[in-house]
C-alpha atoms as a PDB file:
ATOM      1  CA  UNK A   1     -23.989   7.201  38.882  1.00  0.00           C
ATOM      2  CA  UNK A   2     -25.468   8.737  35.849  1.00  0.00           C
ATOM      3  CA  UNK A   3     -27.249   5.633  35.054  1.00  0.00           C
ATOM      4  CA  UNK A   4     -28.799   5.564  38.601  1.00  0.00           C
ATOM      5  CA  UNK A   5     -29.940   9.618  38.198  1.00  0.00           C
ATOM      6  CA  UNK A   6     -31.192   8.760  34.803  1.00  0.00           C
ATOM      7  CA  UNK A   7     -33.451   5.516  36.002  1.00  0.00           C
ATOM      8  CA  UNK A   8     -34.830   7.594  39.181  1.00  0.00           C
ATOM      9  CA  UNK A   9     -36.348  10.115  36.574  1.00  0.00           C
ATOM     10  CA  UNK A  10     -37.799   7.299  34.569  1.00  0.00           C
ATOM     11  CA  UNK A  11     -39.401   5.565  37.305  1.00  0.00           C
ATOM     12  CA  UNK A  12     -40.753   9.307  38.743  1.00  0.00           C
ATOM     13  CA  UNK A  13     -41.905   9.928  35.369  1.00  0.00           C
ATOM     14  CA  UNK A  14     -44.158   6.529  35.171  1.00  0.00           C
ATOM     15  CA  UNK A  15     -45.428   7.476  38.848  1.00  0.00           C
ATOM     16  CA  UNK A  16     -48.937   8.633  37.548  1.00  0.00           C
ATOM     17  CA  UNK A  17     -49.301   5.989  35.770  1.00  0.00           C
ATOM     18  CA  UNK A  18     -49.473   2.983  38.659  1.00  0.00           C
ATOM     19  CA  UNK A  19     -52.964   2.686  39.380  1.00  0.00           C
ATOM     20  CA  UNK A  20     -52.935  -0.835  41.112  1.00  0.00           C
ATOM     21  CA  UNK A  21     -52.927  -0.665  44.970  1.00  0.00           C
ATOM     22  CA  UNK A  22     -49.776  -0.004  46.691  1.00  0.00           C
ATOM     23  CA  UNK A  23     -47.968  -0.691  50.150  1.00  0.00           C
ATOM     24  CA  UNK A  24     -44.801   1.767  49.865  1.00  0.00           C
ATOM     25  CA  UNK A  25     -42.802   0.593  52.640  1.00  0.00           C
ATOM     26  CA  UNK A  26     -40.154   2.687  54.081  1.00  0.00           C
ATOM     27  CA  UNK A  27     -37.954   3.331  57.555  1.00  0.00           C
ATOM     28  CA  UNK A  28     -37.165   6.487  59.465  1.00  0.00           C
ATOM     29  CA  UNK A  29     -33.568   4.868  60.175  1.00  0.00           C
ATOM     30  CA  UNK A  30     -32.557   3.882  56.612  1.00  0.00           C
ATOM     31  CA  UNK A  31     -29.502   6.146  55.891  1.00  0.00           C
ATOM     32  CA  UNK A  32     -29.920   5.630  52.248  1.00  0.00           C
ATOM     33  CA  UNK A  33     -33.794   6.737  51.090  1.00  0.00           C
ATOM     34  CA  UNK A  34     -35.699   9.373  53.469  1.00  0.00           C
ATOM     35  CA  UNK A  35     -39.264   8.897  54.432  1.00  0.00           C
ATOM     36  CA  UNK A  36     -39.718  11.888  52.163  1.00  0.00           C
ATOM     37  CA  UNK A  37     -39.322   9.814  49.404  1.00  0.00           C
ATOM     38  CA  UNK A  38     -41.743   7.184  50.108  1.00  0.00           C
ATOM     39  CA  UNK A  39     -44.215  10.500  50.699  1.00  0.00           C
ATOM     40  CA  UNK A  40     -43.508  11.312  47.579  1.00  0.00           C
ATOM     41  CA  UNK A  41     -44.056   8.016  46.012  1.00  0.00           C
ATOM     42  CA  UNK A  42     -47.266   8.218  47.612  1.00  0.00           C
ATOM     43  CA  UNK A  43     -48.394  11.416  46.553  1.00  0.00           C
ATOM     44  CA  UNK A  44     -47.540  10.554  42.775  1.00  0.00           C
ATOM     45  CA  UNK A  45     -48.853   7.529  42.211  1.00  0.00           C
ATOM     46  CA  UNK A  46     -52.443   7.567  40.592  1.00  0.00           C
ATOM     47  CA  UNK A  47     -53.402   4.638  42.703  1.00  0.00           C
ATOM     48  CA  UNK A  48     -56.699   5.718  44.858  1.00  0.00           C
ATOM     49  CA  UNK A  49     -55.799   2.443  47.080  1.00  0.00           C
ATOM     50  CA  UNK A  50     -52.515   3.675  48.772  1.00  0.00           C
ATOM     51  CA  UNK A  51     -51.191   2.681  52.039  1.00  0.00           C
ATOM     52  CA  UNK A  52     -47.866   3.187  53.510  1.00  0.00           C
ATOM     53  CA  UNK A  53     -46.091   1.461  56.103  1.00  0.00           C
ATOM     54  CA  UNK A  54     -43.273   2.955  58.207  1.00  0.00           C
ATOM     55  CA  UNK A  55     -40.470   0.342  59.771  1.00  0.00           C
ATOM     56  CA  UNK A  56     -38.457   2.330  62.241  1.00  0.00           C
ATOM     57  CA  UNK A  57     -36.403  -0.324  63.522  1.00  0.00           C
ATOM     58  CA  UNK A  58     -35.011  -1.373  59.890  1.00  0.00           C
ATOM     59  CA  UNK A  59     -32.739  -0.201  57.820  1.00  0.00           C
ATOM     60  CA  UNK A  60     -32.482   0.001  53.730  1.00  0.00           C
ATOM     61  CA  UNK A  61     -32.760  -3.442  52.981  1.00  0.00           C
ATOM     62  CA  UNK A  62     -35.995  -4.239  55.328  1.00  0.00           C
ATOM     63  CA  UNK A  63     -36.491  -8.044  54.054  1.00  0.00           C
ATOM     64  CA  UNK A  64     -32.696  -9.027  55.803  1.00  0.00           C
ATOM     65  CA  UNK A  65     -33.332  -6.134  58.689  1.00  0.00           C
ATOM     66  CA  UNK A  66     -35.176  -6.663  62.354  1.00  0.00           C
ATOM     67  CA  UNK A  67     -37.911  -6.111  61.201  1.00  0.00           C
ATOM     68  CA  UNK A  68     -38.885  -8.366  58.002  1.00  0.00           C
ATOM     69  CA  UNK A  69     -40.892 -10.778  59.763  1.00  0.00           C
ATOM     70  CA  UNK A  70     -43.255  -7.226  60.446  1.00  0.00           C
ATOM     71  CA  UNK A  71     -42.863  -6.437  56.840  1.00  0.00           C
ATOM     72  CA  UNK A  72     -43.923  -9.983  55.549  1.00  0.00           C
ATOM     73  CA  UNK A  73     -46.770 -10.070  57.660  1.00  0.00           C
ATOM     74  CA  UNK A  74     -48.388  -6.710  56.789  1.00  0.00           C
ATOM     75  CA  UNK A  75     -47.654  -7.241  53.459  1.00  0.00           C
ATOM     76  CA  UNK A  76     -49.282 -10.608  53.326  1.00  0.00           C
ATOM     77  CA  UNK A  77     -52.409  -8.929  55.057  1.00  0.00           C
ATOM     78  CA  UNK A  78     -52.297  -6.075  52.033  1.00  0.00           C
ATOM     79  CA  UNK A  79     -52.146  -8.912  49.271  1.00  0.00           C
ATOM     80  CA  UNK A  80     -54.820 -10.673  51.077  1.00  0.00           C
ATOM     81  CA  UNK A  81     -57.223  -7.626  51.720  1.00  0.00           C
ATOM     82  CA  UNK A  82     -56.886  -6.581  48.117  1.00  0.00           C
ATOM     83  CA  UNK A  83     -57.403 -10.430  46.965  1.00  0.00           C
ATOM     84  CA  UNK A  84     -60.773 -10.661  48.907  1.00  0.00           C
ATOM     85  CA  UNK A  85     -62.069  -7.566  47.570  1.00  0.00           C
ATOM     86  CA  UNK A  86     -61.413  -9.147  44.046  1.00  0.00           C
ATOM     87  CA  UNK A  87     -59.055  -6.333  42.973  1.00  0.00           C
END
């Protein structure tokens, strides 16, 4: 557990310093990671290309959940916007 605690501040720390777009994904049912987290996220990151993407219907582990084939797809379109814009 101390392990975990310690990696969570490591990866807050280096926050500022993702500047490359970003899709934080995140569910209002998972019982494990609060949407105030992926707010957060969002609000640290030094990205100016930001979107998120709430999931309702999954749970924690979206990609075996409901709703992955949702996930994949929006995901896909993110990659593919970014792509085309040559970023």
């Amino acid at each position: 557990a101390m392990q975990l605690f310690k990696l969570r501040d490591e990866v807050e720390a280096s926050l500022p310093r993702i500047t490359c777009p970003a899709l934080v994904t995140y569910s209002t049912s998972d019982p494990t990671v609060t949407p105030k987290a992926a707010q957060r996220i969002l609000d640290q990151i030094a990205s100016q290309d930001k979107e998120a993407l709430s999931l309702p219907e999954c749970g924690h582990v979206m990609t075996l959940d409901v709703g992955w084939d949702i996930l994949a797809e929006r995901t896909y379109e993110f990659i593919m916007k970014k792509r085309s814009n040559g970023e």
